[in-house]
Protein backbone atom coordinates (compact mmCIF):
# COMPACT_ATOMS: atom_id res chain seq x y z
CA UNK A 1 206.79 149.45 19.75
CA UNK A 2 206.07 149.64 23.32
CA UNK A 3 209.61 150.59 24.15
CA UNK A 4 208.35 153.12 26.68
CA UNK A 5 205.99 151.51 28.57
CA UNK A 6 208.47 148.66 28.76
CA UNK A 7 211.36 151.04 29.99
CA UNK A 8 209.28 152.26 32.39
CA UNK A 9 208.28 148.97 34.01
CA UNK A 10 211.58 147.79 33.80
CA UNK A 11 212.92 150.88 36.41
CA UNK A 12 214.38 152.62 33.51
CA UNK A 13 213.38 156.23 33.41
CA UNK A 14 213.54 159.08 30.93
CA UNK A 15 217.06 160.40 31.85
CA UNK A 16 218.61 157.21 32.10
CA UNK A 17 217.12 156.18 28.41
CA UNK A 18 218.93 160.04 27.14
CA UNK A 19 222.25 158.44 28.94
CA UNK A 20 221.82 154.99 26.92
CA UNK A 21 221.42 156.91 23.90
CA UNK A 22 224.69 159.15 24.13
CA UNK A 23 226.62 156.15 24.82
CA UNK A 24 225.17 154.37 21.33
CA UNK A 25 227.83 154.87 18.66
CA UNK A 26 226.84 156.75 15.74
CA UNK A 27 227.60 153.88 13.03
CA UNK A 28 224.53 152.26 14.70
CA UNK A 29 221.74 153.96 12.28
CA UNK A 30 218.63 153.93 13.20
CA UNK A 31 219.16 152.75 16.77
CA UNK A 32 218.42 156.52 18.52
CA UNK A 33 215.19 156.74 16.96
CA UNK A 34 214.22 153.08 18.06
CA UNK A 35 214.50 154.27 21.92
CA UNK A 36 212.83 157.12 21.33
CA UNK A 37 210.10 156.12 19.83
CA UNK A 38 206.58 156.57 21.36
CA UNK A 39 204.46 152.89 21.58
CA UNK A 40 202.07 152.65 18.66
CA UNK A 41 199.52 151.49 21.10
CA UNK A 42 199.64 152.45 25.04
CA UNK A 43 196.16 150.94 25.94
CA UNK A 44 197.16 148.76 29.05
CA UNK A 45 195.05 147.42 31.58
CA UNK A 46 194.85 150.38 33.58
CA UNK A 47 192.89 151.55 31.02
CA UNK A 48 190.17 148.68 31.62
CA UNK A 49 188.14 151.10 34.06
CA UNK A 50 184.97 149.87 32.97
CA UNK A 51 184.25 146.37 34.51
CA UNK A 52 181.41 146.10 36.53
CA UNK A 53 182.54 143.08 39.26
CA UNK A 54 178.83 143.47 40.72
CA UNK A 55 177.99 141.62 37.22
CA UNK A 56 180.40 138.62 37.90
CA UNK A 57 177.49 136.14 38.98
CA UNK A 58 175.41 137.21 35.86
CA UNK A 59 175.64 134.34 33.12
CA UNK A 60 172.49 134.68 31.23
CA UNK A 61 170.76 131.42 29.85
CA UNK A 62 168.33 133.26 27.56
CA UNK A 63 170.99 133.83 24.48
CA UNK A 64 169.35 134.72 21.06
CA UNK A 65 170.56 133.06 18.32
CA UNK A 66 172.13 135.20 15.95
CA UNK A 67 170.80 133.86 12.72
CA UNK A 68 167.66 135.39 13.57
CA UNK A 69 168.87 139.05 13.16
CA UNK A 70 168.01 141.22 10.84
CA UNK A 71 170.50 143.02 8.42
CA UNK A 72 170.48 147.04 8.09
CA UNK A 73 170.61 147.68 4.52
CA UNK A 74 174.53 148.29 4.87
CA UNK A 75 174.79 144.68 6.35
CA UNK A 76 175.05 145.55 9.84
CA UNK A 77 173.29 142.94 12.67
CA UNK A 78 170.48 145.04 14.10
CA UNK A 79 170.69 144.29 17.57
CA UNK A 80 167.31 144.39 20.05
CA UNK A 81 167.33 144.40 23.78
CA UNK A 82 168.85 141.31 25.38
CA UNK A 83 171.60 138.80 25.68
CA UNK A 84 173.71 137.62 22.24
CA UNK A 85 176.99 135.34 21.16
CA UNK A 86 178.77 135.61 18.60
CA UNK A 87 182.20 134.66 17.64
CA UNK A 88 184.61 137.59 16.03
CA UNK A 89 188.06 137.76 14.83
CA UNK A 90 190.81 139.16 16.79
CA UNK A 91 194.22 140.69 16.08
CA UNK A 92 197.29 140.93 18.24
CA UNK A 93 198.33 144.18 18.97
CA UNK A 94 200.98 143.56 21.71
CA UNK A 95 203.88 141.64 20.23
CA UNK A 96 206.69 139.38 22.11
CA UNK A 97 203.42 138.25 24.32
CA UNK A 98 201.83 135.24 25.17
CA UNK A 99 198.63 134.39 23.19
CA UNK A 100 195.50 133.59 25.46
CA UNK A 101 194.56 130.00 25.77
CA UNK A 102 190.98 128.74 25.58
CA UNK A 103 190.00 127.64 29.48
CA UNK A 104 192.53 129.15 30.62
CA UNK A 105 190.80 131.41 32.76
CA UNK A 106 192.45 134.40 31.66
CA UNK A 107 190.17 137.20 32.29
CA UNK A 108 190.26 140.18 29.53
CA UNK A 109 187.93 143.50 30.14
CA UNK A 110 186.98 146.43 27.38
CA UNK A 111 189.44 149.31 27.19
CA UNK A 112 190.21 152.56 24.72
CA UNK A 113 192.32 151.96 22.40
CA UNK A 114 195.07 154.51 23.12
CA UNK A 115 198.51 155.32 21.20
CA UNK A 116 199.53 157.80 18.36
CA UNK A 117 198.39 154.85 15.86
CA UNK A 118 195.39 154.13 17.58
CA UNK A 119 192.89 156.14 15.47
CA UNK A 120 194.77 154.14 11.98
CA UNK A 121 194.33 150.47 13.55
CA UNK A 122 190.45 151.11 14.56
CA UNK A 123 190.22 152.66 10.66
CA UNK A 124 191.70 149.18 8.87
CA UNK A 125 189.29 147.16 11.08
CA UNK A 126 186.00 149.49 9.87
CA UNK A 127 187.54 149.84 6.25
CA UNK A 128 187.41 145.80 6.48
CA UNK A 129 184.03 145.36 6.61
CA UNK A 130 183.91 146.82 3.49
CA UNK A 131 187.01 144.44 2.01
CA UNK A 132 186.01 140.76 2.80
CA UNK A 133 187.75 139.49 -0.16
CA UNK A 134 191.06 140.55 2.56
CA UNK A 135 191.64 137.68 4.45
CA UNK A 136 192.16 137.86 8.38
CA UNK A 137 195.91 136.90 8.03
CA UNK A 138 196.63 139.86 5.52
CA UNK A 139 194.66 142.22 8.15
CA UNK A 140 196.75 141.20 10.74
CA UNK A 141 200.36 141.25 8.61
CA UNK A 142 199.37 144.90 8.07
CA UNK A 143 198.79 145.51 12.07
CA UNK A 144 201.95 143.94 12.89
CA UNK A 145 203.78 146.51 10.29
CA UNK A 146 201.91 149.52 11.28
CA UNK A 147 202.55 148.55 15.54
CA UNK A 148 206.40 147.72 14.89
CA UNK A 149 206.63 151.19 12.99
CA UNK A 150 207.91 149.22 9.61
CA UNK A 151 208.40 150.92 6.33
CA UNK A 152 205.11 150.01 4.48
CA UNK A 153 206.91 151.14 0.85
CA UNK A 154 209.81 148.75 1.93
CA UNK A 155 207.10 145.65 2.16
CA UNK A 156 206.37 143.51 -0.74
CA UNK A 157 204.32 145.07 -3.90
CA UNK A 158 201.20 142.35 -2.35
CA UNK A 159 201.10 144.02 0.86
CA UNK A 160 201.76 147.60 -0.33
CA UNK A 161 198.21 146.45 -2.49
CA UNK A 162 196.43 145.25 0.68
CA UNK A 163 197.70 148.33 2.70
CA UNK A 164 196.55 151.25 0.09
CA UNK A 165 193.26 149.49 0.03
CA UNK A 166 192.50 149.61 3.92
CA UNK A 167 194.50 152.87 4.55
CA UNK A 168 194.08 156.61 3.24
CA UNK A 169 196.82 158.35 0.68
CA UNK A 170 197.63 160.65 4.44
CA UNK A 171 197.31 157.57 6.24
CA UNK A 172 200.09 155.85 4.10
CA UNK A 173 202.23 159.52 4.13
CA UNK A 174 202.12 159.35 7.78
CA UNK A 175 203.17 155.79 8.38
CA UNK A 176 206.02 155.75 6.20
CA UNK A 177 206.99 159.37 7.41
CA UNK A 178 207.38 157.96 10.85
CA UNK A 179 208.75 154.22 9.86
CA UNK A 180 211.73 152.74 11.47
CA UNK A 181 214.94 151.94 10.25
CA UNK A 182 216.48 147.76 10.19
CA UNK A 183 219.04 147.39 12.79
CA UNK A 184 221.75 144.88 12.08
CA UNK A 185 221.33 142.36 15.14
CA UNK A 186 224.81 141.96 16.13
CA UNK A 187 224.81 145.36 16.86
CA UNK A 188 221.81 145.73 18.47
CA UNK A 189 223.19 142.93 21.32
CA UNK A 190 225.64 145.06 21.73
CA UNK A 191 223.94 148.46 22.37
CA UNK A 192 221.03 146.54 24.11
CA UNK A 193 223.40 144.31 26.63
CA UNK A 194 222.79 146.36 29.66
CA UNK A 195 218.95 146.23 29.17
CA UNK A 196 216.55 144.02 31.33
CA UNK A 197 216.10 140.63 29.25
CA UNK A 198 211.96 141.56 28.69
CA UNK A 199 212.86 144.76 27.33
CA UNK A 200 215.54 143.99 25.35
CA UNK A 201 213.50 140.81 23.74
CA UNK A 202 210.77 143.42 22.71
CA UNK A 203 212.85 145.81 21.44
CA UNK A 204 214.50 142.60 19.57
CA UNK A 205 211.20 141.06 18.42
CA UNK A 206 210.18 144.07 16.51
CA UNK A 207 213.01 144.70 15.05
CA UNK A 208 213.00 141.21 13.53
CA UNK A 209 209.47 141.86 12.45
CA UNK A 210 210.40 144.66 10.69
CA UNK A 211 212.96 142.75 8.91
CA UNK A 212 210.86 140.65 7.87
CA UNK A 213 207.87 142.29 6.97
CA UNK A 214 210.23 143.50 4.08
CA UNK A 215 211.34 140.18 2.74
CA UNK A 216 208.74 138.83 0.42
CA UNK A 217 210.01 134.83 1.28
CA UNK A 218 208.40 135.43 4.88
CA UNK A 219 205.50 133.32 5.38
CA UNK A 220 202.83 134.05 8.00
CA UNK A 221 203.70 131.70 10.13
CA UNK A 222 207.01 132.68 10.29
CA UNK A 223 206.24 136.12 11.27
CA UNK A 224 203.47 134.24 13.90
CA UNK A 225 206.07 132.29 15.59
CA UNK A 226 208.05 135.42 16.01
CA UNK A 227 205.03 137.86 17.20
CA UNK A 228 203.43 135.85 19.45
CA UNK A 229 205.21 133.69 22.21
CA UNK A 230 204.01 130.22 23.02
CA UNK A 231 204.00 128.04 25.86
CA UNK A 232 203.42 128.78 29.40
CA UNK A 233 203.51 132.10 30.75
CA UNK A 234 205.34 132.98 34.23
CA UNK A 235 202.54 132.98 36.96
CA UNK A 236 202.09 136.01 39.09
CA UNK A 237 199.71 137.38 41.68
CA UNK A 238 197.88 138.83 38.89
CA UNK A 239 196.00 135.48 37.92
CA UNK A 240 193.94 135.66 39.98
CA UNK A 241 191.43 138.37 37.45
CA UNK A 242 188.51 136.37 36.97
CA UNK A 243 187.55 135.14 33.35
CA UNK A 244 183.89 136.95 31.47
CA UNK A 245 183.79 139.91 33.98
CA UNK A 246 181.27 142.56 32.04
CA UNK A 247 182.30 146.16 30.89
CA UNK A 248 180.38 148.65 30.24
CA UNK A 249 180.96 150.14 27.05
CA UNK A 250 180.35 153.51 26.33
CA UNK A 251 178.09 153.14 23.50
CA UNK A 252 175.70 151.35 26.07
CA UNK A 253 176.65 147.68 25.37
CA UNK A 254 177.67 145.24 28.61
CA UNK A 255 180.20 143.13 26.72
CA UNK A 256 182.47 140.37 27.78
CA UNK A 257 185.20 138.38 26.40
CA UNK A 258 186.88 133.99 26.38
CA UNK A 259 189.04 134.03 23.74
CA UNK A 260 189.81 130.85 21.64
CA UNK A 261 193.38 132.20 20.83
CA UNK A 262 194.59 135.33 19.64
CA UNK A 263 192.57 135.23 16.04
CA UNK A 264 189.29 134.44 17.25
CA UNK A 265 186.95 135.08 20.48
CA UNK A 266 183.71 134.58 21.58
CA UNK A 267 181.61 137.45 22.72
CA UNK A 268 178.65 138.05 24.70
CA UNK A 269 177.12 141.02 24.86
CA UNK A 270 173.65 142.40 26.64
CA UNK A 271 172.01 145.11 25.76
CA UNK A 272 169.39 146.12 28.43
CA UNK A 273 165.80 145.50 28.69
CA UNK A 274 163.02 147.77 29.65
CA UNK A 275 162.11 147.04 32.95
CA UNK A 276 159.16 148.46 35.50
CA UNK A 277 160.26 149.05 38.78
CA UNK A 278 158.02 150.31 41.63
CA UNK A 279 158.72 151.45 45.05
CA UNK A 280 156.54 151.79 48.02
CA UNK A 281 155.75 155.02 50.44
CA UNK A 282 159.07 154.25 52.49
CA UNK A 283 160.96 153.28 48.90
CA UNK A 284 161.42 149.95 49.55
CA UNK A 285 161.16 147.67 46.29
CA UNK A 286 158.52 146.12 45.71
CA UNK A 287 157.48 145.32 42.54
CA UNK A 288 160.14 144.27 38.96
CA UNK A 289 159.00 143.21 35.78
CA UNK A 290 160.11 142.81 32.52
CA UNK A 291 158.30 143.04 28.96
CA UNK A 292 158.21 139.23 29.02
CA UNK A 293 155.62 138.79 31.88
CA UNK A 294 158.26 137.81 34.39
CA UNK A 295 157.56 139.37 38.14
CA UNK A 296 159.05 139.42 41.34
CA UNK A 297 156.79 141.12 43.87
CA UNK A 298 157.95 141.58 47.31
CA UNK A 299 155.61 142.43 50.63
CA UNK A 300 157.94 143.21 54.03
CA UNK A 301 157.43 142.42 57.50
CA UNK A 302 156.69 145.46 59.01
CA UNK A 303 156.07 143.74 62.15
CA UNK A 304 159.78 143.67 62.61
CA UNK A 305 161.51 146.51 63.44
CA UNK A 306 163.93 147.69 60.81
CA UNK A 307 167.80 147.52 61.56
CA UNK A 308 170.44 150.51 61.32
CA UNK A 309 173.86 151.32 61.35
CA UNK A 310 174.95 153.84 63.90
CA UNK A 311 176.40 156.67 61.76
CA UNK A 312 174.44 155.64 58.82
CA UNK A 313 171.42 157.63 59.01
CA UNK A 314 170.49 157.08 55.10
CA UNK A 315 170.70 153.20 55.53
CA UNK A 316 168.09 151.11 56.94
CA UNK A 317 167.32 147.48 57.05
CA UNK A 318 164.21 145.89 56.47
CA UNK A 319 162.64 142.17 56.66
CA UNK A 320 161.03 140.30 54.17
CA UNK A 321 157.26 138.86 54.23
CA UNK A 322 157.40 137.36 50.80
CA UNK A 323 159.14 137.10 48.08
CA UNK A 324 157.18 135.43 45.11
CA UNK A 325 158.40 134.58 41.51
CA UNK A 326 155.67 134.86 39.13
CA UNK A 327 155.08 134.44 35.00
CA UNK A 328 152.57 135.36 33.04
CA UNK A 329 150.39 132.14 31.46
CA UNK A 330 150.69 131.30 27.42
CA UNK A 331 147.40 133.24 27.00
CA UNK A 332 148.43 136.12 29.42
CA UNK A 333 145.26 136.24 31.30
CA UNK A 334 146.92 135.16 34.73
CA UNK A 335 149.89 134.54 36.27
CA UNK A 336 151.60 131.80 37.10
CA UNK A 337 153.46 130.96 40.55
CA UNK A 338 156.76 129.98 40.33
CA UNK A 339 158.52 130.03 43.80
CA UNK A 340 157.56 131.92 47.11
CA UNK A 341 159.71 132.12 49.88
CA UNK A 342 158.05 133.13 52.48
CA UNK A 343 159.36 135.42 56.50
CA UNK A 344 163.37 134.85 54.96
CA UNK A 345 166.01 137.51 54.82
CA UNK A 346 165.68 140.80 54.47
CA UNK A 347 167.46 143.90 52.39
CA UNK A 348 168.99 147.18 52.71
CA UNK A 349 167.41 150.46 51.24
CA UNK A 350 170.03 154.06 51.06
CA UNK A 351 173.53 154.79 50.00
CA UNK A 352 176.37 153.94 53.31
CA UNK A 353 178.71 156.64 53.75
CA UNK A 354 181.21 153.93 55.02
CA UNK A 355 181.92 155.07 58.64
CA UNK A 356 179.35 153.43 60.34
CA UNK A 357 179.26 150.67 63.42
CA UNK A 358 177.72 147.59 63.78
CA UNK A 359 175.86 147.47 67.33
CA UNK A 360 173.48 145.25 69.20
CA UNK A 361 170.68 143.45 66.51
CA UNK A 362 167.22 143.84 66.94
CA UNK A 363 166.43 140.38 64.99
CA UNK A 364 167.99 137.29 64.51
CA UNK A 365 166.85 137.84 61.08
CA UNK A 366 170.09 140.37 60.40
CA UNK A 367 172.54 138.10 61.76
CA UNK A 368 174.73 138.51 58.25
CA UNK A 369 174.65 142.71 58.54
CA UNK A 370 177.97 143.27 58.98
CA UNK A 371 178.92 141.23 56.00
CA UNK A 372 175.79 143.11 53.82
CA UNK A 373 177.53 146.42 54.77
CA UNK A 374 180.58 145.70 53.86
CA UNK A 375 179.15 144.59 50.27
CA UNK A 376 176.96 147.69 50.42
CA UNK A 377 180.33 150.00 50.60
CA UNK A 378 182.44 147.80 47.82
CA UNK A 379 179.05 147.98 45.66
CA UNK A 380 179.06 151.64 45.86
CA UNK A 381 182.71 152.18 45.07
CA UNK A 382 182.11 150.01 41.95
CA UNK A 383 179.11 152.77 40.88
CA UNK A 384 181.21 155.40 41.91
CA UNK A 385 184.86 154.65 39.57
CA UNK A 386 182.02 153.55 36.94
CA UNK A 387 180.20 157.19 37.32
CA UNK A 388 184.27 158.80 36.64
CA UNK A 389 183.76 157.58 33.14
CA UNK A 390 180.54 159.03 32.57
CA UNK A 391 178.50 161.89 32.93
CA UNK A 392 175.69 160.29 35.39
CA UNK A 393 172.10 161.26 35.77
CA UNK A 394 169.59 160.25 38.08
CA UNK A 395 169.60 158.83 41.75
CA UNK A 396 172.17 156.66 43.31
CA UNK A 397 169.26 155.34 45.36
CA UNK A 398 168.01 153.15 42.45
CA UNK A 399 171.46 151.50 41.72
CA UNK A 400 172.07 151.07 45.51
CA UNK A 401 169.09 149.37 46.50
CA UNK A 402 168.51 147.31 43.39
CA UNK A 403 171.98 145.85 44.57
CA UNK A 404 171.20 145.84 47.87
CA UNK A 405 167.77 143.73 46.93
CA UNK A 406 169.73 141.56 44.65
CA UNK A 407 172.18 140.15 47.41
CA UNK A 408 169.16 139.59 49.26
CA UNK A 409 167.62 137.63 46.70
CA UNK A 410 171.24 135.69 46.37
CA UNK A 411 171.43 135.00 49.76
CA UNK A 412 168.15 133.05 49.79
CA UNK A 413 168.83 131.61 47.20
CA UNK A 414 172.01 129.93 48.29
CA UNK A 415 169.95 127.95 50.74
CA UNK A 416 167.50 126.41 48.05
CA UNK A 417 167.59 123.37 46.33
CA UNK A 418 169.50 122.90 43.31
CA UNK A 419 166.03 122.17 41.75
CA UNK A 420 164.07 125.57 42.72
CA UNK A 421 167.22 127.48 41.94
CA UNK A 422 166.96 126.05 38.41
CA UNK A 423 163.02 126.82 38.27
CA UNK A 424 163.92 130.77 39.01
CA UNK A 425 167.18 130.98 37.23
CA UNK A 426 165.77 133.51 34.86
CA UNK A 427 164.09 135.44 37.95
CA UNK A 428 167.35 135.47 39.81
CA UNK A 429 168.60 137.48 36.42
CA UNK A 430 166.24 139.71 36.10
CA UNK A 431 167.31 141.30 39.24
CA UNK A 432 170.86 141.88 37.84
CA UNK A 433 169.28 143.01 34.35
CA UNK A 434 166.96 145.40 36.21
CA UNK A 435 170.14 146.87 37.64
CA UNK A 436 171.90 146.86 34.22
CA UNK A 437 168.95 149.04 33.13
CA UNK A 438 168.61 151.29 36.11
CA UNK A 439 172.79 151.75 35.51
CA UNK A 440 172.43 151.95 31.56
CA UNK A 441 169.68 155.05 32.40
CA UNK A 442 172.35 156.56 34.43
CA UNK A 443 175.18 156.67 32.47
CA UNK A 444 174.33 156.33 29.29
CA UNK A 445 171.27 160.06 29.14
CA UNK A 446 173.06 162.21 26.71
CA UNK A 447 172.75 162.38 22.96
CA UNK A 448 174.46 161.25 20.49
CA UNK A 449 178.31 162.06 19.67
CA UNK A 450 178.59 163.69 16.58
CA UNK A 451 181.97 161.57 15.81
CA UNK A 452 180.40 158.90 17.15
CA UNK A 453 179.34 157.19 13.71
CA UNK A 454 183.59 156.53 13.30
CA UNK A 455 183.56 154.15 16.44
CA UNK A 456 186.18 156.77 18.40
CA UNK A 457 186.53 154.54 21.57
CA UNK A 458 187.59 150.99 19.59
CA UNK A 459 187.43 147.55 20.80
CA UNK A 460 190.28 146.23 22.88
CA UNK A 461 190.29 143.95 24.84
CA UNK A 462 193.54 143.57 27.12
CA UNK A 463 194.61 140.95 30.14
CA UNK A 464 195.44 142.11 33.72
CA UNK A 465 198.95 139.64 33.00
CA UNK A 466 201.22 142.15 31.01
CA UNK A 467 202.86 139.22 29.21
CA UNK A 468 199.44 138.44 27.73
CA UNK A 469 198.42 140.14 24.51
CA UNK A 470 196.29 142.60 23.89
CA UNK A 471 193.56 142.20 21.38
CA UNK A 472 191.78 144.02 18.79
CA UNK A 473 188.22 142.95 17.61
CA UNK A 474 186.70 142.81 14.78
CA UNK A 475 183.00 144.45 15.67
CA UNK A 476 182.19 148.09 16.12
CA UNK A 477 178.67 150.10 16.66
CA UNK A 478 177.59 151.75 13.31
CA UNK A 479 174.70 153.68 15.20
CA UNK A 480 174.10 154.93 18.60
CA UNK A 481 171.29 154.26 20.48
CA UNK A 482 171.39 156.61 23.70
CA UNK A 483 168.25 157.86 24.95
CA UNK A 484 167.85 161.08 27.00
CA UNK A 485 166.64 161.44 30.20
CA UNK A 486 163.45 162.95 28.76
CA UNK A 487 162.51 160.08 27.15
CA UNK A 488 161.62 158.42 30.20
CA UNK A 489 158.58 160.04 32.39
CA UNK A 490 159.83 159.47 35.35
CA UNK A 491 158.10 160.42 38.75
CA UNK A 492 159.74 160.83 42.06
CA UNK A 493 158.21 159.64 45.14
CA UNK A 494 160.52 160.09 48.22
CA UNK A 495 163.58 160.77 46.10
CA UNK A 496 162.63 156.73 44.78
CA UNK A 497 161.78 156.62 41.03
CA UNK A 498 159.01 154.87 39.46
CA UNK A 499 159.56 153.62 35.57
CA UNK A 500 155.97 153.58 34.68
CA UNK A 501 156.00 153.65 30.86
CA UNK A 502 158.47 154.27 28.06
CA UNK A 503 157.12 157.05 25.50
CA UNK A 504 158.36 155.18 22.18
CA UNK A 505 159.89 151.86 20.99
CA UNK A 506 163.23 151.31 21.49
CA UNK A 507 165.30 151.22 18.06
CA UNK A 508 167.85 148.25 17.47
CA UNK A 509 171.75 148.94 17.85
CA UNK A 510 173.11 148.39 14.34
CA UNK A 511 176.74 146.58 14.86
CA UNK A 512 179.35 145.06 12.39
CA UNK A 513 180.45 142.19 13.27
CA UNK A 514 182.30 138.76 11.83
CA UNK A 515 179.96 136.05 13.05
CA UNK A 516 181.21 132.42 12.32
């Protein structure tokens, strides 16, 4: 199935494949159209252009449980604002690949699915949800046949049942229409002999799946131990990808991803709070707060003079005063006083344009500027290839300095106690979450899709390693929840915004999911 993709990696181009195929001899049937054929599924990891590495720190503690959702009346989890786990099934999609490991530290991120049979696999996973007497293994038999182009009217009268139940009469038309024909191995060694071993293995792999697909003695784990490889894959530079980096979906959701092994992963998804986030006359931060009473207010030394980068006129540095963790009381008549730290660090405001110098300090209190503008440039990039997915709205100034004001607040905290970091754990997240917000407004202003209500963009989840599988979950959105911009009043004050209010409650995300 991924012949192409494969051919290409391997150094083979288009003319040379045309120049393997006229020397294939023409009692080999089927063989032409095997080479030719397009990958069911093309999503690779270039595809995964929606991670957010600013978001790599951010492990959130709070986790609602998810027996306390509610159901929508078509038994879809109604999802509020905030942080969930759940466990899901997953399906290969990649064969002749290694299966993830749990603690492995493989590190998967949310991409399209992509491919001519994309659209059909993301249909059997929604048409499932209304099928749970079809077990997970039958699901999957049925992915491997549709991926490795098999003849479904070829396969055994059980799974010709399971596949007219999940698939539509032009579904079925189209997938046969398109099927490939068995190869008799001996002769596929010998057409394939001048191939690159991982390409030929593919190539042999489905083929054998095909085979057997057909043969109603094949078990499922037969077909397993042929799909998916097992051991230890061959390291590269590429394992290095860190494990539960975020994406941002584009339905809204910031989703990550440790999978058990290839039929089952745990999730965590966050979908963003409100937050209130004010700025003073010069639009330096000082006030964030969340609906749950939890504050961080900020007062800056203005008795310091601020710091700047020559050829950087919209960046500026400026010292703290304060910094002070607060919590509203039980009755929520008062605050209470968490943590203050008190003339320590300081924080960037503006958006670098990335050519400017570091020169003589005016404080010893920036000593670390040179790293914080380096970060300040690699955080904007990360906004920036996130904004090429979107359609964004608003002012970078409110990502930027939210970032810039949360590696301030990490930096300080680095040099506290294990114990006081643990006391403000959830205050050293809500600076993250308030930029997950602030981003979320950003990106995610328009209305909703018309097509949306199909799930259009999927959920795969592929590996940086490209002899790791890519997986397909079991969970889609059944109902948008994008706000426009005009929901939120906002009010500009020295091209800073000001959240003061939100002018009606925020609806739950309805998703379908296989919790376990």
């Amino acid at each position: 199935m991924f012949l192409t993709l494969l051919l290409i990696a391997a150094g083979i181009n288009y003319p040379q494949i045309e120049s393997l195929i006229n020397k294939i001899p023409e009692e080999i049937p089927g063989l032409e159209e095997i080479l030719q054929a397009e990958p069911a599924i093309t999503t690779s990891f270039k595809d995964a252009v929606f991670g957010v590495p600013f978001l790599d720190d951010f492990s959130p503690t709070e986790i609602v449980p998810i027996d306390s959702l509610n159901r929508s009346p078509d038994g879809g989890l109604e999802f509020y604002p905030g942080v969930y786990q759940f466990d899901v099934q997953s399906f290969c999609l990649k064969t002749a690949t290694f299966g993830p490991r749990e603690g492995s530290g493989e590190g998967y991120l949310f991409a399209p699915i992509k491919g001519p049979r994309a659209d059909i696999v993301s249909n059997i996973i929604i048409r499932s949800f209304d099928h749970p007497e079809i077990i997970q293994k039958d699901i999957q038999l049925l992915l491997w046949a549709i991926i490795t182009y098999t003849k479904l009217s070829d396969m055994p009268r059980r799974k010709q049942s399971i596949a007219a139940q999940l698939l539509t009469p032009k579904e079925l038309y189209q997938l046969n229409g398109k099927a490939l024909g068995l190869i008799p191995e001996k002769l596929m060694d010998m057409a394939f002999k001048k191939l690159q071993p991982d390409v030929r293995e593919t190539i042999k792999v489905n083929a054998q799946l095909r085979r057997m697909l057909t043969e109603s003695s094949t078990t499922y784990e037969d077909l397993e131990r042929t799909a998916v490889l097992t051991g230890d894959p061959p390291q590269s530079e590429e394992d290095n990808f860190p494990q539960g980096r975020w994406s941002l979906r584009p339905d809204g959701i910031f989703i990550r991803y440790f999978p058990y092994n290839y039929k089952r992963m745990r999730v965590e998804i966050y979908y963003p709070e409100f937050f209130l986030i004010e700025w003073d006359e010069l639009g330096r931060l000082t006030s964030l707060a969340d609906d749950n009473g939890n504050f961080i207010i900020t007062d800056y030394d203005d008795f310091i003079d601020p710091i700047y980068v020559a050829g950087e006129p919209s960046l500026k540095g400026f010292a703290f005063r304060s910094i002070r963790f607060e919590s509203n009381s039980s009755s929520g008549q008062e605050r209470n006083l968490l943590l203050e730290w008190n003339q320590s660090g300081w924080t960037f405001i503006g958006v670098p344009d990335g050519a400017g110098e570091i020169r003589k300090l005016s404080s010893d209190r920036f000593s670390d500027i040179k790293d914080r503008y380096e970060w300040a440039i690699k955080h904007k990039e990360q906004i920036e290839r996130l904004d090429e997915q979107f359609d964004p709205k608003g002012n970078l100034n409110v990502l930027m300095d939210i970032g810039h004001f949360s590696e301030a607040i990490d930096n300080i905290a680095a040099n506290e106690s294990q114990t006081n970091r643990e006391l403000v754990a959830g205050h050293l997240n809500l600076v993250r979450k308030a930029w997950q917000f602030a981003l979320w407004l950003r990106e995610m202003h328009s209305d909703e899709p018309d097509e949306f209500e199909n799930d259009p963009i999927g959920n795969d989840a592929v590996c940086r390693k490209r002899s790791k599988q890519r997986l397909k979950l079991k969970m889609h959105v059944k109902e948008w929840n994008r706000w426009n911009m005009e929901d939120f009043p906002w009010i500009e004050i020295e091209k800073k915004w000001v959240i003061p209010k939100l002018r009606k409650p925020r609806q739950p995300m309805v998703i379908a999911g296989v919790v376990r």
